[in-house]
PDB file of N, CA and C in Angstrom:
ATOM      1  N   UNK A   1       0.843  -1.178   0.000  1.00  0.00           N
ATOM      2  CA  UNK A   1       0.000   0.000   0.000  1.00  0.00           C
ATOM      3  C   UNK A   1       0.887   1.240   0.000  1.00  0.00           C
ATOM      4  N   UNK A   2       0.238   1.863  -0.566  1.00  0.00           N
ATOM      5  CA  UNK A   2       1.026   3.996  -1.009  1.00  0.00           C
ATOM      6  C   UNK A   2       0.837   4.442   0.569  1.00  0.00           C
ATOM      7  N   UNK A   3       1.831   4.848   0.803  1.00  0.00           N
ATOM      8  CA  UNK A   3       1.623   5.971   1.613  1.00  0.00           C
ATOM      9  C   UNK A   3       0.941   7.418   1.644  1.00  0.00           C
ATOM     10  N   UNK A   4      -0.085   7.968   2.403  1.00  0.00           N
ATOM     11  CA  UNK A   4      -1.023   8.749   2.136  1.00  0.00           C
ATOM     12  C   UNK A   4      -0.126  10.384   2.080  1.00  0.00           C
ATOM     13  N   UNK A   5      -1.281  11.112   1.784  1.00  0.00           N
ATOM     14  CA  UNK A   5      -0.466  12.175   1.635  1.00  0.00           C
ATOM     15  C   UNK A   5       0.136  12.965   3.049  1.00  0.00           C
ATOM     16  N   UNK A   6      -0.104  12.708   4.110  1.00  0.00           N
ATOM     17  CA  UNK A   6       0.250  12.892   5.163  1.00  0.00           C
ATOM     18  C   UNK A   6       1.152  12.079   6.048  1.00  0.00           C
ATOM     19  N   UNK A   7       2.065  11.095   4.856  1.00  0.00           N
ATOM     20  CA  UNK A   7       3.019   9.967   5.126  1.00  0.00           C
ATOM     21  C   UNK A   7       2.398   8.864   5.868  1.00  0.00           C
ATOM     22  N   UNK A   8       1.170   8.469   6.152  1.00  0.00           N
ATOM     23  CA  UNK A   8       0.685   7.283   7.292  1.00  0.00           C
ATOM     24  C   UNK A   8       0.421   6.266   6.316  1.00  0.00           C
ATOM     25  N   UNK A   9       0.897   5.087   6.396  1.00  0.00           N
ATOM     26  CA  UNK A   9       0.686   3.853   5.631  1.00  0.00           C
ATOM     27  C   UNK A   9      -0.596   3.385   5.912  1.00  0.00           C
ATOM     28  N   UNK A  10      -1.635   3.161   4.894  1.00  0.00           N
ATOM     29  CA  UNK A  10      -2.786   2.695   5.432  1.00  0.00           C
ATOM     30  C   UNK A  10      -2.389   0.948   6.086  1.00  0.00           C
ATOM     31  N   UNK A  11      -3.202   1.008   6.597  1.00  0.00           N
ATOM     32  CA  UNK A  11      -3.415  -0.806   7.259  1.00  0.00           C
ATOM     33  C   UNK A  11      -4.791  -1.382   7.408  1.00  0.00           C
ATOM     34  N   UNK A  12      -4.623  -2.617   7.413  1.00  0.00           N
ATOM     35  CA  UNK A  12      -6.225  -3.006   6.793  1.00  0.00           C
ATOM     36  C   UNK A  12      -6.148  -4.369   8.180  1.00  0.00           C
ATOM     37  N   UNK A  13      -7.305  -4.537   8.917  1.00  0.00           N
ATOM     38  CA  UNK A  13      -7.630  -4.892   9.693  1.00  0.00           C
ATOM     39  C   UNK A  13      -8.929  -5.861   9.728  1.00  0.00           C
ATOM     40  N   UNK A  14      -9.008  -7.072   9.789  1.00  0.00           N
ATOM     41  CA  UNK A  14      -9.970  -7.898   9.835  1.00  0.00           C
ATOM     42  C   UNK A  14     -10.308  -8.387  10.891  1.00  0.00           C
ATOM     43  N   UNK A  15     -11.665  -8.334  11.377  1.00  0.00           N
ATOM     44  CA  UNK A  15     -11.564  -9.167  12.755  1.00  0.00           C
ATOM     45  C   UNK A  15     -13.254  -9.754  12.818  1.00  0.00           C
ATOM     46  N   UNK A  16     -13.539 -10.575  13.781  1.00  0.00           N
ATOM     47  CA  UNK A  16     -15.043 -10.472  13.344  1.00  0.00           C
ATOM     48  C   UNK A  16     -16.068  -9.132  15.020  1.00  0.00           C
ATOM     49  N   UNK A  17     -17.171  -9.512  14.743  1.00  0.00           N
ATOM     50  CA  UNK A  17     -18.065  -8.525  15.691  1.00  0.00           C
ATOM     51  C   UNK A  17     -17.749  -8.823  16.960  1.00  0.00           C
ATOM     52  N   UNK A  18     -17.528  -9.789  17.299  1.00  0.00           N
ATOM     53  CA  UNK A  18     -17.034  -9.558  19.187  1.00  0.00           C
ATOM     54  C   UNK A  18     -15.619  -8.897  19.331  1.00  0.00           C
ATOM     55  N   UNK A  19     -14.790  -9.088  18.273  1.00  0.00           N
ATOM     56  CA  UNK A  19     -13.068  -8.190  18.435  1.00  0.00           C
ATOM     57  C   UNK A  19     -13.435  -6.643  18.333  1.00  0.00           C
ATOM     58  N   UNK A  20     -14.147  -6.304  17.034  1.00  0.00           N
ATOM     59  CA  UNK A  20     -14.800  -5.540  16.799  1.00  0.00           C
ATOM     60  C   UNK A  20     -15.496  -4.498  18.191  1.00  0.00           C
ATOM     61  N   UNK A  21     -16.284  -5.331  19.100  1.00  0.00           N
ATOM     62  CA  UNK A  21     -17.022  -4.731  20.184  1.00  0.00           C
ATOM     63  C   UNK A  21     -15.713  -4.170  21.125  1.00  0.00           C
ATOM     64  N   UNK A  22     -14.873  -5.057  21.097  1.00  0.00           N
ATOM     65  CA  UNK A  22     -13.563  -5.126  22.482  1.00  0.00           C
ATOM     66  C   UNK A  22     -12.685  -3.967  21.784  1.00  0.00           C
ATOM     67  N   UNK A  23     -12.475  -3.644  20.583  1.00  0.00           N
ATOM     68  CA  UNK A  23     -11.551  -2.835  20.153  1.00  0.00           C
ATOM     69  C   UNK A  23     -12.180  -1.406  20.525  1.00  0.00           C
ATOM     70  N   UNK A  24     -13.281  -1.538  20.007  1.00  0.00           N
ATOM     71  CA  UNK A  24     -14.309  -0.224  20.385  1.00  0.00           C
ATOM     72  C   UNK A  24     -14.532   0.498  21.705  1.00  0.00           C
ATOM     73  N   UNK A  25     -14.848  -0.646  22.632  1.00  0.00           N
ATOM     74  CA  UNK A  25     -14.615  -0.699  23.749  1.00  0.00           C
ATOM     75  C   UNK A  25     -12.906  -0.401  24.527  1.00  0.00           C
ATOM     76  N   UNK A  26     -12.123  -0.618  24.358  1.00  0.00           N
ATOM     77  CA  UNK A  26     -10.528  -0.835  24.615  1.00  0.00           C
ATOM     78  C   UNK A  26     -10.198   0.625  24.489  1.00  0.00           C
ATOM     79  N   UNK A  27     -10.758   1.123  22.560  1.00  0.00           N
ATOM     80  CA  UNK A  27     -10.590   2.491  22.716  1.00  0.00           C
ATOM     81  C   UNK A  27     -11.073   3.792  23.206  1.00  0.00           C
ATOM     82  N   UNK A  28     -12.442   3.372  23.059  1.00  0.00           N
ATOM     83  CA  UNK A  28     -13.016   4.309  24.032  1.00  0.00           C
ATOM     84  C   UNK A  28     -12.553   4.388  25.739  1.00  0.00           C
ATOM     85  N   UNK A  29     -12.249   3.494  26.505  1.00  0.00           N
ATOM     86  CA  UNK A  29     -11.572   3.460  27.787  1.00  0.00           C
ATOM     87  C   UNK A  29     -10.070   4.533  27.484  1.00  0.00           C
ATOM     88  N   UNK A  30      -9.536   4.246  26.732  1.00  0.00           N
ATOM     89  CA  UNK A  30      -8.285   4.682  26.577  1.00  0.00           C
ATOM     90  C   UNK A  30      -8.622   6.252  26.205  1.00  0.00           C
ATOM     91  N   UNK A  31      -9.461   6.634  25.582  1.00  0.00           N
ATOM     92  CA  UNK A  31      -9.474   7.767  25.092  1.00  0.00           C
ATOM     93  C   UNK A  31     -10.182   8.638  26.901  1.00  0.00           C
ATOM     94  N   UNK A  32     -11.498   8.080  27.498  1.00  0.00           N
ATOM     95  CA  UNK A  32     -11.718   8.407  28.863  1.00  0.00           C
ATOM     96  C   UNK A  32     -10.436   8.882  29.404  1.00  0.00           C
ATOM     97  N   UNK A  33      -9.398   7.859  30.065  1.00  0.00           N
ATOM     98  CA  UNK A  33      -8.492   7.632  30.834  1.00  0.00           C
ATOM     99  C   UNK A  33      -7.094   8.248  30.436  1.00  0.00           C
ATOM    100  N   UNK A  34      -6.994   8.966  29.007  1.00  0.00           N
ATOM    101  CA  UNK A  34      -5.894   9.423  28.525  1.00  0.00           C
ATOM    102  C   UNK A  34      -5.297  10.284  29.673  1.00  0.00           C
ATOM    103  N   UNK A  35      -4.041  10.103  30.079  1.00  0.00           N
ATOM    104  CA  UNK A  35      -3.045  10.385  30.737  1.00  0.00           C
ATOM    105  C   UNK A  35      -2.701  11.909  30.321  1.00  0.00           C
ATOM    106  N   UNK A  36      -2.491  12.059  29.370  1.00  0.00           N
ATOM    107  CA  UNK A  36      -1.862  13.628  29.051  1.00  0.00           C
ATOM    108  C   UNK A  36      -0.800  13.412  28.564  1.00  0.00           C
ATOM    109  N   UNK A  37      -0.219  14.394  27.534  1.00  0.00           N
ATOM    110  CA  UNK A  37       0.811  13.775  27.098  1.00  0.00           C
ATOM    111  C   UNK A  37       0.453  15.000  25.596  1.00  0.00           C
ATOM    112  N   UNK A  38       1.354  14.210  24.650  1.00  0.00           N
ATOM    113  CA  UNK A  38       1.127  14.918  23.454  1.00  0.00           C
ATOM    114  C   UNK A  38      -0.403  14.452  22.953  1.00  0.00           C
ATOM    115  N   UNK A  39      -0.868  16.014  22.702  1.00  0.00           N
ATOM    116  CA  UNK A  39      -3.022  16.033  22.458  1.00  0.00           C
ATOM    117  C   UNK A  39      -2.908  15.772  21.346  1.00  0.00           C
ATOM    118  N   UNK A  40      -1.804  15.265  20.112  1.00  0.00           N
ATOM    119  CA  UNK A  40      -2.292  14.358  18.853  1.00  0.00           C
ATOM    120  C   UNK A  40      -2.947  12.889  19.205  1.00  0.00           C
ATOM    121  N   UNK A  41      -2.012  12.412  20.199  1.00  0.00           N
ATOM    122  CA  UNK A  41      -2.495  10.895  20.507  1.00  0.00           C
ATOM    123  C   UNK A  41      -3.867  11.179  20.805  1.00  0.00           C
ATOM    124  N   UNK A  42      -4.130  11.832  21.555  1.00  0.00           N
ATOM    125  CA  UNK A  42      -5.361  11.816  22.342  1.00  0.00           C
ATOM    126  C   UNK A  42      -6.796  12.430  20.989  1.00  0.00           C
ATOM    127  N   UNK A  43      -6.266  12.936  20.170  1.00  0.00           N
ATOM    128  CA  UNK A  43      -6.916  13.383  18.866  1.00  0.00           C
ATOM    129  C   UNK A  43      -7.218  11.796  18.155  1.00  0.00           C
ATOM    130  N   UNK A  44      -6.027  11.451  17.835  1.00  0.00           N
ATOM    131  CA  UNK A  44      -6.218  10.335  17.278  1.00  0.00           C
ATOM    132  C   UNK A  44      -6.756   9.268  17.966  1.00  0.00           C
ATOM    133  N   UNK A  45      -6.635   8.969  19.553  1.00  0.00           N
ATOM    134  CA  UNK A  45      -8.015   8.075  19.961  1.00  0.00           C
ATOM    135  C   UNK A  45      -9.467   8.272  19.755  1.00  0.00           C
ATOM    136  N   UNK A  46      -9.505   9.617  19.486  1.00  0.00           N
ATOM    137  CA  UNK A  46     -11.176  10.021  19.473  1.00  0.00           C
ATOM    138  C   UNK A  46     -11.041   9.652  17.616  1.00  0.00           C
ATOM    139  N   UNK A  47     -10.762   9.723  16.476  1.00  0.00           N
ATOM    140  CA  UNK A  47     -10.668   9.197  15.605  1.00  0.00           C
ATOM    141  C   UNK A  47     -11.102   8.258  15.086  1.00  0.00           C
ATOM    142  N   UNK A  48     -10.265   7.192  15.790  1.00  0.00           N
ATOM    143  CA  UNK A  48     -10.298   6.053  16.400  1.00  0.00           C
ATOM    144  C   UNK A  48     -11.720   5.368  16.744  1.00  0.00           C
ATOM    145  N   UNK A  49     -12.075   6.127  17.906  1.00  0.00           N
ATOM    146  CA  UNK A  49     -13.194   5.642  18.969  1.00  0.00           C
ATOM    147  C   UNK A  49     -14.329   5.685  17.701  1.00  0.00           C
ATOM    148  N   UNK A  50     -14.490   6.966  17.013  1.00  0.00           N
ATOM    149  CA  UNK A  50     -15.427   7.330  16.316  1.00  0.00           C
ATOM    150  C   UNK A  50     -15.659   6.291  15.074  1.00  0.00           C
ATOM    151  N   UNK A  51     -14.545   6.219  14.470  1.00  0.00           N
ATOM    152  CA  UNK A  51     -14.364   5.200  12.886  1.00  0.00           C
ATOM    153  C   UNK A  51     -15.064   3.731  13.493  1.00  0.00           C
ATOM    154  N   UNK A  52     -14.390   3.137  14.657  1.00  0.00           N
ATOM    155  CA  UNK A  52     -15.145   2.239  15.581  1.00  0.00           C
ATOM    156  C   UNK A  52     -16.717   1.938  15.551  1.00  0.00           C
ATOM    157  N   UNK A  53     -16.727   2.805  16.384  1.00  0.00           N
ATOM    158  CA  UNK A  53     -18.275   3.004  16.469  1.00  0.00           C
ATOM    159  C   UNK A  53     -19.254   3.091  14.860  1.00  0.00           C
ATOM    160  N   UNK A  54     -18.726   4.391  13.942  1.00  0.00           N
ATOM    161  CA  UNK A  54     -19.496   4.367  12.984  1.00  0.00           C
ATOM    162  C   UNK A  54     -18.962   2.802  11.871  1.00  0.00           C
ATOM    163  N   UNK A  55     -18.328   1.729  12.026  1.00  0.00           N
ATOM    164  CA  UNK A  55     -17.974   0.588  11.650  1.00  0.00           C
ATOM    165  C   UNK A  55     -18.825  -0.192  12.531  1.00  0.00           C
ATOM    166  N   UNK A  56     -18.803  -0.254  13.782  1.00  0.00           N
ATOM    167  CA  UNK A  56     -19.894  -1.057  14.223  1.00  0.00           C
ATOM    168  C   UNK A  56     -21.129  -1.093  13.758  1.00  0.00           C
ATOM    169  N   UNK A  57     -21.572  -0.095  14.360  1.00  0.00           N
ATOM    170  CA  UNK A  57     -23.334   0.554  13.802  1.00  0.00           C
ATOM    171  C   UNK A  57     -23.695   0.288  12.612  1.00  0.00           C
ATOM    172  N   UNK A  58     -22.614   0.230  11.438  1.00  0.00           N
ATOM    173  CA  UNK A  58     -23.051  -0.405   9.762  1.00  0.00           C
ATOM    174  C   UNK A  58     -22.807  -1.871   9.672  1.00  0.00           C
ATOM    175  N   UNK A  59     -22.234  -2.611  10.720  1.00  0.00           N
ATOM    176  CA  UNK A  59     -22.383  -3.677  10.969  1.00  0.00           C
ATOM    177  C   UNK A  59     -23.653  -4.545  10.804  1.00  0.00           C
ATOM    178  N   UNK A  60     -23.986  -3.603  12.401  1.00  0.00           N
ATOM    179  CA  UNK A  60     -25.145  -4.263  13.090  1.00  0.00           C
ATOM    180  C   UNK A  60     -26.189  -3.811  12.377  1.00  0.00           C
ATOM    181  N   UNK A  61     -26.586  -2.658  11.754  1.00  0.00           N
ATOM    182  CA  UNK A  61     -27.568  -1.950  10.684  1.00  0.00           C
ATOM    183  C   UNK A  61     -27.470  -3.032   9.708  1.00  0.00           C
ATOM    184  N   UNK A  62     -26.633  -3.411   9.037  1.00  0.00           N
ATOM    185  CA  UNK A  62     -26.780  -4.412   7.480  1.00  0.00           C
ATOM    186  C   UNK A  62     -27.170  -5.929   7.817  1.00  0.00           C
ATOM    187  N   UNK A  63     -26.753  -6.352   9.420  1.00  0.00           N
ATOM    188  CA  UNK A  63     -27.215  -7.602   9.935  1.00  0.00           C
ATOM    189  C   UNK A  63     -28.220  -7.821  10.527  1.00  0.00           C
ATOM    190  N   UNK A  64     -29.052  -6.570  10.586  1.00  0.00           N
ATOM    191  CA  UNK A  64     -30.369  -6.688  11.195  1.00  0.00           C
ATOM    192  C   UNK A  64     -30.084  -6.928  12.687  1.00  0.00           C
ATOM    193  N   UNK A  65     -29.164  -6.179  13.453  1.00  0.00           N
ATOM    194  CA  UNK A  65     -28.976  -6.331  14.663  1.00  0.00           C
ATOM    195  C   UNK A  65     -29.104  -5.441  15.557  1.00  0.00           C
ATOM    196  N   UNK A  66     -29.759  -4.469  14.993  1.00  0.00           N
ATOM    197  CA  UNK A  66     -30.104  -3.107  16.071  1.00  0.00           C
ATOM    198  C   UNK A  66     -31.886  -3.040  16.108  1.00  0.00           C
TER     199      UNK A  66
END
C-alpha cells in the first residue's frame, strides 16, 4: 500500500463482531483515561473511537442487529 499524503501507511484490519465490540470498547476506555501527554495521541483516539463506532453501527444496521 502507497503511503497517504500525510506519510501514514494505510493498514487493513480484519476481525469479526465480538473483536470488533472489544476494540471499540478498549478504545473508548483509553481515550476516557488518557493520561496527558502529546493532544495528537489523544486526537487520534477520538478518531479512532469514532471510525469504531461508525464501523460497528453499519455492521449491526446491514445484519439486522439493532
Amino acid at each position: 500500500m502507497e503511503p497517504t499524503d500525510n506519510g501514514d501507511i494505510p493498514v487493513r484490519i480484519e476481525c469479526n463482531l465480538a473483536a470488533l465490540r472489544v476494540l471499540h470498547k478498549s478504545v473508548t476506555e483509553a481515550y476516557k483515561n488518557w493520561p496527558g501527554g502529546d493532544p495528537n495521541e489523544q486526537v487520534e483516539l477520538e478518531l479512532i473511537r469514532d471510525g469504531l463506532f461508525a464501523l460497528l453501527m453499519d455492521i449491526l444496521l446491514q445484519n439486522d442487529l439493532l
